[in-house]
N, C-alpha and C. Protein backbone atom coordinates (compact mmCIF):
# COMPACT_ATOMS: atom_id res chain seq x y z
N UNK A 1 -19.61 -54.01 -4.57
CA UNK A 1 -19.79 -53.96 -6.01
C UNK A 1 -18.52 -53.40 -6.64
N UNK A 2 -17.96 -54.36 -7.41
CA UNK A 2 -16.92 -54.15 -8.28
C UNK A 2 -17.25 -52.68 -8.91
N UNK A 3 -15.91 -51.38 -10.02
CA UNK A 3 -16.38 -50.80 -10.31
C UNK A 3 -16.79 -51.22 -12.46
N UNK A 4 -16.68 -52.59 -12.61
CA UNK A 4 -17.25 -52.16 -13.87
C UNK A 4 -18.90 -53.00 -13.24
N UNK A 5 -19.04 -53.62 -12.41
CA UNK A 5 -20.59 -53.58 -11.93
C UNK A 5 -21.34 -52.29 -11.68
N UNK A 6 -20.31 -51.79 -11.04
CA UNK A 6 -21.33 -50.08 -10.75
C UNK A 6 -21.69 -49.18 -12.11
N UNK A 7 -20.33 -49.77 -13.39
CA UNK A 7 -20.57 -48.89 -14.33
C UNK A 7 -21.97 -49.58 -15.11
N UNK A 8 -21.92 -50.96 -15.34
CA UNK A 8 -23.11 -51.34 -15.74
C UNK A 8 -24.59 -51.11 -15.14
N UNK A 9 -24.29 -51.10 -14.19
CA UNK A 9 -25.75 -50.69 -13.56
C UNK A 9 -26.18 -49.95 -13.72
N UNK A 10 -24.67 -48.47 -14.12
CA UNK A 10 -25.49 -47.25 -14.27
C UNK A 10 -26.22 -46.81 -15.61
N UNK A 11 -25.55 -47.85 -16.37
CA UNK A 11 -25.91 -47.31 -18.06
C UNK A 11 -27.17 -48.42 -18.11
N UNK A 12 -27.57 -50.01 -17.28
CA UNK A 12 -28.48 -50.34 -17.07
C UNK A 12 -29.92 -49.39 -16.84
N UNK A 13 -29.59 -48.91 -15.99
CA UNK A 13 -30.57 -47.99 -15.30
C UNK A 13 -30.85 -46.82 -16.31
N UNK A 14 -30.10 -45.81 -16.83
CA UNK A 14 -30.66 -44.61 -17.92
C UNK A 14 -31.01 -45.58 -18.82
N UNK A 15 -30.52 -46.59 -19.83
CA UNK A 15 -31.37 -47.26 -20.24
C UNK A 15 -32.71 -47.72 -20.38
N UNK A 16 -32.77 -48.27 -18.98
CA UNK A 16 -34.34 -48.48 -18.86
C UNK A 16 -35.22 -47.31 -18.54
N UNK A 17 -34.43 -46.50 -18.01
CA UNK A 17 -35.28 -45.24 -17.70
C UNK A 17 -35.64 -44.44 -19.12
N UNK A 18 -35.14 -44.98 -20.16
CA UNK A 18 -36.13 -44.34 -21.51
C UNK A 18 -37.30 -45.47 -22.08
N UNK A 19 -37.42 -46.54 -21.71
CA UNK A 19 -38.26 -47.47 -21.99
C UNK A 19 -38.23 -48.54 -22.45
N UNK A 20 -36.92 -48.55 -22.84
CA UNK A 20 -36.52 -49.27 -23.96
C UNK A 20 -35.63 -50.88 -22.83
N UNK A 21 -35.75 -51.67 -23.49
CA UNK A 21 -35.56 -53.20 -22.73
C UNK A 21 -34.06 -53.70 -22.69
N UNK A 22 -33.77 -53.21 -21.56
CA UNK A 22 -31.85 -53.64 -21.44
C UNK A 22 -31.63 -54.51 -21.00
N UNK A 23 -30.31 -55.63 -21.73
CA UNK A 23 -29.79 -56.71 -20.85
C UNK A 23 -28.00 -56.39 -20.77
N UNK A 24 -27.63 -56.90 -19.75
CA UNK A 24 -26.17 -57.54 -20.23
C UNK A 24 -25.95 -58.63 -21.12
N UNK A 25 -26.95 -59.64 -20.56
CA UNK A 25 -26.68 -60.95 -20.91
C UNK A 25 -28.49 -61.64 -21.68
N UNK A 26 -28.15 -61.26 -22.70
CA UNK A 26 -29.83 -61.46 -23.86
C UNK A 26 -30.13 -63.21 -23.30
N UNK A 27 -31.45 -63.42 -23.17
CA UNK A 27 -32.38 -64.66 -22.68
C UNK A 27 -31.89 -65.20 -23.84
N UNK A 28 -31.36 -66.83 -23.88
CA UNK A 28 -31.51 -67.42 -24.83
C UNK A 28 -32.21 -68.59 -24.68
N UNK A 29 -32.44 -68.99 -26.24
CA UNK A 29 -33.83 -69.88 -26.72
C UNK A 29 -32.75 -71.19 -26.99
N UNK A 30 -33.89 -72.30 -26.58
CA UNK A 30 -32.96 -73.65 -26.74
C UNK A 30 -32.22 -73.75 -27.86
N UNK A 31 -32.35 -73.43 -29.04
CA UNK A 31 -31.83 -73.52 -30.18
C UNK A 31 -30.37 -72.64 -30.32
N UNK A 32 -30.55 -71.86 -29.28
CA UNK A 32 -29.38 -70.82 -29.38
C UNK A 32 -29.33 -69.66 -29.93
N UNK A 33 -30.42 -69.29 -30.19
CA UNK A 33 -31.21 -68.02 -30.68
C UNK A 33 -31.61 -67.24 -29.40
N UNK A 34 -31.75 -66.04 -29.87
CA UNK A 34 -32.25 -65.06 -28.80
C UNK A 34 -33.45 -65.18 -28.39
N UNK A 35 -33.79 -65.05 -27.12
CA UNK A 35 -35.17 -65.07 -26.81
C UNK A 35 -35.88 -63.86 -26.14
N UNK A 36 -35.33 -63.32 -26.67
CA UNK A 36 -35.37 -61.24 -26.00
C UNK A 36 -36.39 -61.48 -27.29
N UNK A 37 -37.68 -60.40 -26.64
CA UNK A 37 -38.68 -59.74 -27.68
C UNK A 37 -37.43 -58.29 -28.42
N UNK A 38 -37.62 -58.39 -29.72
CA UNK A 38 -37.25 -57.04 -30.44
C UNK A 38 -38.08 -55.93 -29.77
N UNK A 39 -37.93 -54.81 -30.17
CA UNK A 39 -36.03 -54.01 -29.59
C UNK A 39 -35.57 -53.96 -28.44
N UNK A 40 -34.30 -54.33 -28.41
CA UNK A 40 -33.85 -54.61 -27.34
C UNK A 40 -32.34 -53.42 -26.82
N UNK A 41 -31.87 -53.62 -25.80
CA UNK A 41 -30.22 -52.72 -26.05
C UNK A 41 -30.21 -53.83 -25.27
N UNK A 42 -28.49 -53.97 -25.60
CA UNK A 42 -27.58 -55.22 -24.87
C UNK A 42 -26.42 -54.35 -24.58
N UNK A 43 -25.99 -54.14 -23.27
CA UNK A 43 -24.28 -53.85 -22.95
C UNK A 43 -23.49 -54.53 -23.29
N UNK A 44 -22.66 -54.19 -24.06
CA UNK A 44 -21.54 -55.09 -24.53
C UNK A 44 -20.42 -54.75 -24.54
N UNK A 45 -19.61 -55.07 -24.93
CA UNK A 45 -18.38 -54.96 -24.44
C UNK A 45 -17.44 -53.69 -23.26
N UNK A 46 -17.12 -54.25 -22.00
CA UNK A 46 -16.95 -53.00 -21.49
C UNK A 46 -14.95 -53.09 -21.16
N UNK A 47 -14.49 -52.21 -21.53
CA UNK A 47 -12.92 -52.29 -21.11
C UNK A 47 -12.44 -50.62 -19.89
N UNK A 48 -11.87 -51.29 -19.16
CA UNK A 48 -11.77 -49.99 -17.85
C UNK A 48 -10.27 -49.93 -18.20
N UNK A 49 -9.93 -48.67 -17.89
CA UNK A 49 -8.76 -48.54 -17.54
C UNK A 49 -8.30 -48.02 -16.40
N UNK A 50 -7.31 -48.02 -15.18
CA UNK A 50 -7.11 -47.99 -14.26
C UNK A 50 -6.30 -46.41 -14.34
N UNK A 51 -6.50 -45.47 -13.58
CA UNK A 51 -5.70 -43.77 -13.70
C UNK A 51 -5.72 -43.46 -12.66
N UNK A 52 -5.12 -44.41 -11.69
CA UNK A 52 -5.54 -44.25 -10.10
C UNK A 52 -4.37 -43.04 -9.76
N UNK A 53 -4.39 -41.91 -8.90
CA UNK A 53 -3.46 -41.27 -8.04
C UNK A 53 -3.23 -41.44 -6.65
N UNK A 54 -2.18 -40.56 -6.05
CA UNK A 54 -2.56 -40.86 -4.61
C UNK A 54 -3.43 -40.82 -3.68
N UNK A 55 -4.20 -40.12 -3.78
CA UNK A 55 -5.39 -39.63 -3.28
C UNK A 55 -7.46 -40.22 -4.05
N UNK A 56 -6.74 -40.79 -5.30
CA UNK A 56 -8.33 -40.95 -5.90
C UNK A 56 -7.52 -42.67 -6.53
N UNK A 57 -8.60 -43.29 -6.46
CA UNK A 57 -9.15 -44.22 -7.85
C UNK A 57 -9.64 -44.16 -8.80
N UNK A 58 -9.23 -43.89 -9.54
CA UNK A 58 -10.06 -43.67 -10.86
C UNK A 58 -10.16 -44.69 -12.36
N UNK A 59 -10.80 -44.57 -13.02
CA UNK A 59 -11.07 -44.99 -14.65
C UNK A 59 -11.59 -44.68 -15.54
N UNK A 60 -10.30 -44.87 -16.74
CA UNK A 60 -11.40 -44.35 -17.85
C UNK A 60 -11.68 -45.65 -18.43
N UNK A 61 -13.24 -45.52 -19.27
CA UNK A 61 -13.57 -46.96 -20.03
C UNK A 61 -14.31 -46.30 -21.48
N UNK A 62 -14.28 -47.67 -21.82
CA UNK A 62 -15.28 -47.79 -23.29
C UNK A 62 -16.32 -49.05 -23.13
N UNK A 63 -17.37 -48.51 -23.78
CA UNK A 63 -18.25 -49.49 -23.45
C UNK A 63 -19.33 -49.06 -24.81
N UNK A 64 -19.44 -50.77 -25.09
CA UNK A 64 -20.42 -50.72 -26.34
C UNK A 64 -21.77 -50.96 -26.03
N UNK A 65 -22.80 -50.25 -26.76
CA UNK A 65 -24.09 -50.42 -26.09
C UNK A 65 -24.65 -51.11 -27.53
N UNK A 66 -25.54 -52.31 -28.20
CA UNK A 66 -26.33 -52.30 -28.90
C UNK A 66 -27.72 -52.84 -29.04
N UNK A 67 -28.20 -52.14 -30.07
CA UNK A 67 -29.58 -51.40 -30.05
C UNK A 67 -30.22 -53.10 -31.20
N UNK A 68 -30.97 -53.23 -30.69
CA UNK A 68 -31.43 -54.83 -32.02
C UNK A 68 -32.74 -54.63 -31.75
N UNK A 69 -32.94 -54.32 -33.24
CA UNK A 69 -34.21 -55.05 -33.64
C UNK A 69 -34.78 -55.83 -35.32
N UNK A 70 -35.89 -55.44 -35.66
CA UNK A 70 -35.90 -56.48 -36.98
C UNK A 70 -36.84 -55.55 -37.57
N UNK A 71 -36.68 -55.40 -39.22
CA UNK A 71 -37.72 -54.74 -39.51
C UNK A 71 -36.82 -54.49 -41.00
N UNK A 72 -37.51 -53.77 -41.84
CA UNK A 72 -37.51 -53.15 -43.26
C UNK A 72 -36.35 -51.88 -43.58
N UNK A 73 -36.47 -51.26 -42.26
CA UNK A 73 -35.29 -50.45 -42.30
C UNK A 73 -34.44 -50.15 -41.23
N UNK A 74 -33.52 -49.38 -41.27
CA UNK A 74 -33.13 -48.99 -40.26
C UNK A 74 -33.65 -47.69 -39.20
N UNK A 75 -34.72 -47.03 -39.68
CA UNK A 75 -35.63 -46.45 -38.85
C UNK A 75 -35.45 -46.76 -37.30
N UNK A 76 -35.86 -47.44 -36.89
CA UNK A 76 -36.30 -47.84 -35.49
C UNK A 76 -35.25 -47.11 -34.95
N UNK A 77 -33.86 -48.47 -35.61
CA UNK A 77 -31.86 -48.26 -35.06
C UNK A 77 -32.11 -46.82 -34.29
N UNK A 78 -31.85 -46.07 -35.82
CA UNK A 78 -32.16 -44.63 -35.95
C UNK A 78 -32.05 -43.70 -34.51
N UNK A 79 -33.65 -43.90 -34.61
CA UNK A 79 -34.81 -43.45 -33.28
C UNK A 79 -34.21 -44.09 -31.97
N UNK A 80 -33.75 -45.28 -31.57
CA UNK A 80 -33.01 -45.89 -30.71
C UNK A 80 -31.80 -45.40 -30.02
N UNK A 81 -30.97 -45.25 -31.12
CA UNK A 81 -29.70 -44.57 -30.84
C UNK A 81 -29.98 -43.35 -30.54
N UNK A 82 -30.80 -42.83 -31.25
CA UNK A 82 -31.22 -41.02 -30.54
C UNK A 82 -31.67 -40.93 -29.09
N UNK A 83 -32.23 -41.80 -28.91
CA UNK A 83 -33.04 -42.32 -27.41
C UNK A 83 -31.55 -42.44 -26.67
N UNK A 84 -30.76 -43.49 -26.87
CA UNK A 84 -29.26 -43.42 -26.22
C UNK A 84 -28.76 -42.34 -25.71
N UNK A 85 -28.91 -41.61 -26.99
CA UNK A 85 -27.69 -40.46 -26.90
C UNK A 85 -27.97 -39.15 -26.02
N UNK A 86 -30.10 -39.24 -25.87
CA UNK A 86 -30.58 -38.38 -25.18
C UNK A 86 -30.00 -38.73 -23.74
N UNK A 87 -30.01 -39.94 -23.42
CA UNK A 87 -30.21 -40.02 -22.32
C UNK A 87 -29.22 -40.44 -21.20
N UNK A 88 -27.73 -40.54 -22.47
CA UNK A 88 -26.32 -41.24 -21.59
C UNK A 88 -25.49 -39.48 -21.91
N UNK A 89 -25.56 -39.29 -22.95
CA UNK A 89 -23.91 -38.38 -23.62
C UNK A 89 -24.24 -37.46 -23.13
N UNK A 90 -23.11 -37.78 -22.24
CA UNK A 90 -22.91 -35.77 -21.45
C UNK A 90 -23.89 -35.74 -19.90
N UNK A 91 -24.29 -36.75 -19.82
CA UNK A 91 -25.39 -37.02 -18.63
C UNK A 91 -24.81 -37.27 -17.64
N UNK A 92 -25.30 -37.05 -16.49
CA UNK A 92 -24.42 -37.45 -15.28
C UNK A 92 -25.34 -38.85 -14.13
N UNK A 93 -24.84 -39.94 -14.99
CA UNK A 93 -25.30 -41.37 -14.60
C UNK A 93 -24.79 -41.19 -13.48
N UNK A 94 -25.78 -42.25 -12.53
CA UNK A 94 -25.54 -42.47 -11.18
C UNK A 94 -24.81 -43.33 -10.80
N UNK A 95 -23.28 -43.82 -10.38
CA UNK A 95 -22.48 -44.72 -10.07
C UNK A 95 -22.57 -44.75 -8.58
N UNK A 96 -22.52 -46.23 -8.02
CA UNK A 96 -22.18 -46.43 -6.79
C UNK A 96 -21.34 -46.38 -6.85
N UNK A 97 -20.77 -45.57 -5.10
CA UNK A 97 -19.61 -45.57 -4.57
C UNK A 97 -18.70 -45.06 -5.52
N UNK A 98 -19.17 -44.09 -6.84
CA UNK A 98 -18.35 -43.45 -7.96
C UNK A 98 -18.75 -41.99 -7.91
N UNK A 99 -18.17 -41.47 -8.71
CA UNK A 99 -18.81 -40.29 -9.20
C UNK A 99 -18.00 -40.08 -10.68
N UNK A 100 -19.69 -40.48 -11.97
CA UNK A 100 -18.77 -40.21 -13.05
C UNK A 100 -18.18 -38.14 -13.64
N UNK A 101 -17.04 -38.53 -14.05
CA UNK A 101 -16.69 -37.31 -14.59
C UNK A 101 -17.14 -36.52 -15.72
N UNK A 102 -16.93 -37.79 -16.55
CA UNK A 102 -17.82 -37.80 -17.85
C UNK A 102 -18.14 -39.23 -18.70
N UNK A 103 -18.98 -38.42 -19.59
CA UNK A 103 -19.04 -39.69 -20.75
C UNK A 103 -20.03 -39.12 -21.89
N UNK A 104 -19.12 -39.66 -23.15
CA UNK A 104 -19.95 -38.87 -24.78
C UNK A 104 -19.73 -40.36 -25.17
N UNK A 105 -20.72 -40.06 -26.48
CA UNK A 105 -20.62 -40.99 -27.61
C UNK A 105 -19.69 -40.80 -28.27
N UNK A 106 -18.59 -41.66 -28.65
CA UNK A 106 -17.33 -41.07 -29.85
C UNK A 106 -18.16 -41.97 -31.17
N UNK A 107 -18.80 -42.58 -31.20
CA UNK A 107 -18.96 -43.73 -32.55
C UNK A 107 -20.35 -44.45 -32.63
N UNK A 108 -21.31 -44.25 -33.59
CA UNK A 108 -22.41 -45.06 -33.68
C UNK A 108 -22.00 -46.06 -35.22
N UNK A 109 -22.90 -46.51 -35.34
CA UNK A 109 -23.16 -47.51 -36.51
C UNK A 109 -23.81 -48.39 -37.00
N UNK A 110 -24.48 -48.90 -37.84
CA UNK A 110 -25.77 -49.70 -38.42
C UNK A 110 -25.47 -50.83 -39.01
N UNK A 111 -25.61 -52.07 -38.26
CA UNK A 111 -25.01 -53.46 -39.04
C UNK A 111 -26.12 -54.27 -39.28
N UNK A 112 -25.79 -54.52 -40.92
CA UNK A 112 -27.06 -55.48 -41.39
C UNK A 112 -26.61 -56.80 -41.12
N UNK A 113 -27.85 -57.81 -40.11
CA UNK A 113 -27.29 -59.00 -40.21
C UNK A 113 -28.56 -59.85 -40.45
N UNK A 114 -28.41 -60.80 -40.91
CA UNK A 114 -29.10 -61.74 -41.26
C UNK A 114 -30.96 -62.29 -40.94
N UNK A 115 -31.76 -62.48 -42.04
CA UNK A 115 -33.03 -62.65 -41.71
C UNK A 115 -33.62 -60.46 -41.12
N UNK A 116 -33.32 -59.89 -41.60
CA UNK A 116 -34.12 -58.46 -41.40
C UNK A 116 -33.74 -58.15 -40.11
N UNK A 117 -32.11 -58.67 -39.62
CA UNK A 117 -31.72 -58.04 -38.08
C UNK A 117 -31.19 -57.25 -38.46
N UNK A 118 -30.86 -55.97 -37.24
CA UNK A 118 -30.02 -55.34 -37.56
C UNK A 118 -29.68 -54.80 -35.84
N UNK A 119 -27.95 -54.38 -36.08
CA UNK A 119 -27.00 -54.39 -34.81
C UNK A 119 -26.87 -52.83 -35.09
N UNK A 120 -27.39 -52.10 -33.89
CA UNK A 120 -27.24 -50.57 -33.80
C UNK A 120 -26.04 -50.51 -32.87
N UNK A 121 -24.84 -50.16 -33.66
CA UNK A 121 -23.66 -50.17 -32.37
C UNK A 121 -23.17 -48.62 -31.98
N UNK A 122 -23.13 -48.41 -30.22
CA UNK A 122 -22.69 -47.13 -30.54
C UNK A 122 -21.98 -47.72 -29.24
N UNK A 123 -20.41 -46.86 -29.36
CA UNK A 123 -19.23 -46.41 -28.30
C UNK A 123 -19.41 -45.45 -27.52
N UNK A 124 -19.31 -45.52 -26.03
CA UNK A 124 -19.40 -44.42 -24.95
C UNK A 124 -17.98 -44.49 -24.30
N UNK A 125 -17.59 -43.16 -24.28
CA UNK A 125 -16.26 -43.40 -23.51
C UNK A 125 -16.30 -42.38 -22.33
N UNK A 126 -15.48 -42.41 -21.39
CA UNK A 126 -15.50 -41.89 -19.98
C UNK A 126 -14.68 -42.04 -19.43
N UNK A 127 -15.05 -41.33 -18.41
CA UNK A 127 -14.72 -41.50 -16.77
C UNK A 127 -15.18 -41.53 -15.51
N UNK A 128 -14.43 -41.99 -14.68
CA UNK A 128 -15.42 -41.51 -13.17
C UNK A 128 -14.51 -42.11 -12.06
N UNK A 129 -14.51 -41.89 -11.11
CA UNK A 129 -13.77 -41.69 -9.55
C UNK A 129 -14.53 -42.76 -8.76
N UNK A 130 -14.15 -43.54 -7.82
CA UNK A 130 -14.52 -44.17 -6.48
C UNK A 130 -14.35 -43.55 -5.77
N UNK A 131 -15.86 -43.50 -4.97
CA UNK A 131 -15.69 -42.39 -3.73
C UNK A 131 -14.97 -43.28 -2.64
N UNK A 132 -13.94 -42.58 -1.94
CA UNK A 132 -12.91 -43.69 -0.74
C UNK A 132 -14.26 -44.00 0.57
C-alpha cells in the first residue's frame, strides 16, 4: 500500500467510525448525478509532500474532506464538520506501515450549490513517517 492509500484509509476509517457515510469516489447515477444517499463526506483532494531524511521517509500533506448534504440550512454542514473535527484534529489516525505525527484543521467552509446542496469543505494538514 502506497503512502497516500494508507493516508486515505486512515481518514476513511475515523470517518466512518463517527457514523457518518465516506467515499473517495461518490456512486454515480446514469445521468451523472450522484447516487450517494445525503449526508455524505467525500475525500478529496489529497497532495503529499515528500521530507524524506537519511534515516526516515516522511510527508507532509493536505487533504480536503467534504461534508454534502441538502436541506434549508446549513445546520446539518455545521454539526458535520464538528463531527470531523471531533474525530480527525489533533487525533492520532491509524496509518499503515506509518506513524502519523500530526494533523489539524487549518480551513473549513460552507458552499451553496445548486437545487438546496450544499459543499461543507474543510482542509487537514499533516504529517507522518513510514515505518522502514
Amino acid at each position: 500500500m502506497g503512502p497516500e492509500e494508507a493516508l486515505a484509509s486512515a481518514l476513511f476509517d475515523a470517518v466512518g467510525g463517527t457514523g457518518l457515510t465516506c467515499y473517495q469516489v461518490v456512486p454515480q447515477a446514469r445521468d451523472g448525478g450522484a447516487a450517494a444517499e445525503f449526508p455524505y463526506v467525500r475525500i478529496g483532494r489529497m497532495v503529499l509532500t515528500e521530507w524524506d531524511t537519511k534515516t526516515e521517509t516522511g510527508f507532509d500533506f493536505a487533504v480536503r474532506l467534504h461534508s454534502r448534504w441538502r436541506g434549508g440550512s446549513r445546520t446539518l454542514g455545521q454539526q458535520m464538520q464538528a463531527t470531523l473535527f471531533a474525530a480527525i484534529h489533533l487525533q492520532p489516525l491509524s496509518i499503515d506501515n506509518g506513524t502519523l505525527l500530526e494533523i489539524r484543521r487549518e480551513s473549513s467552509e460552507i458552499i451553496d450549490l445548486a437545487d438546496g446542496e450544499f459543499d461543507g469543505v474543510c482542509e487537514y494538514r499533516g504529517q507522518f513517517e513510514l515505518t522502514p
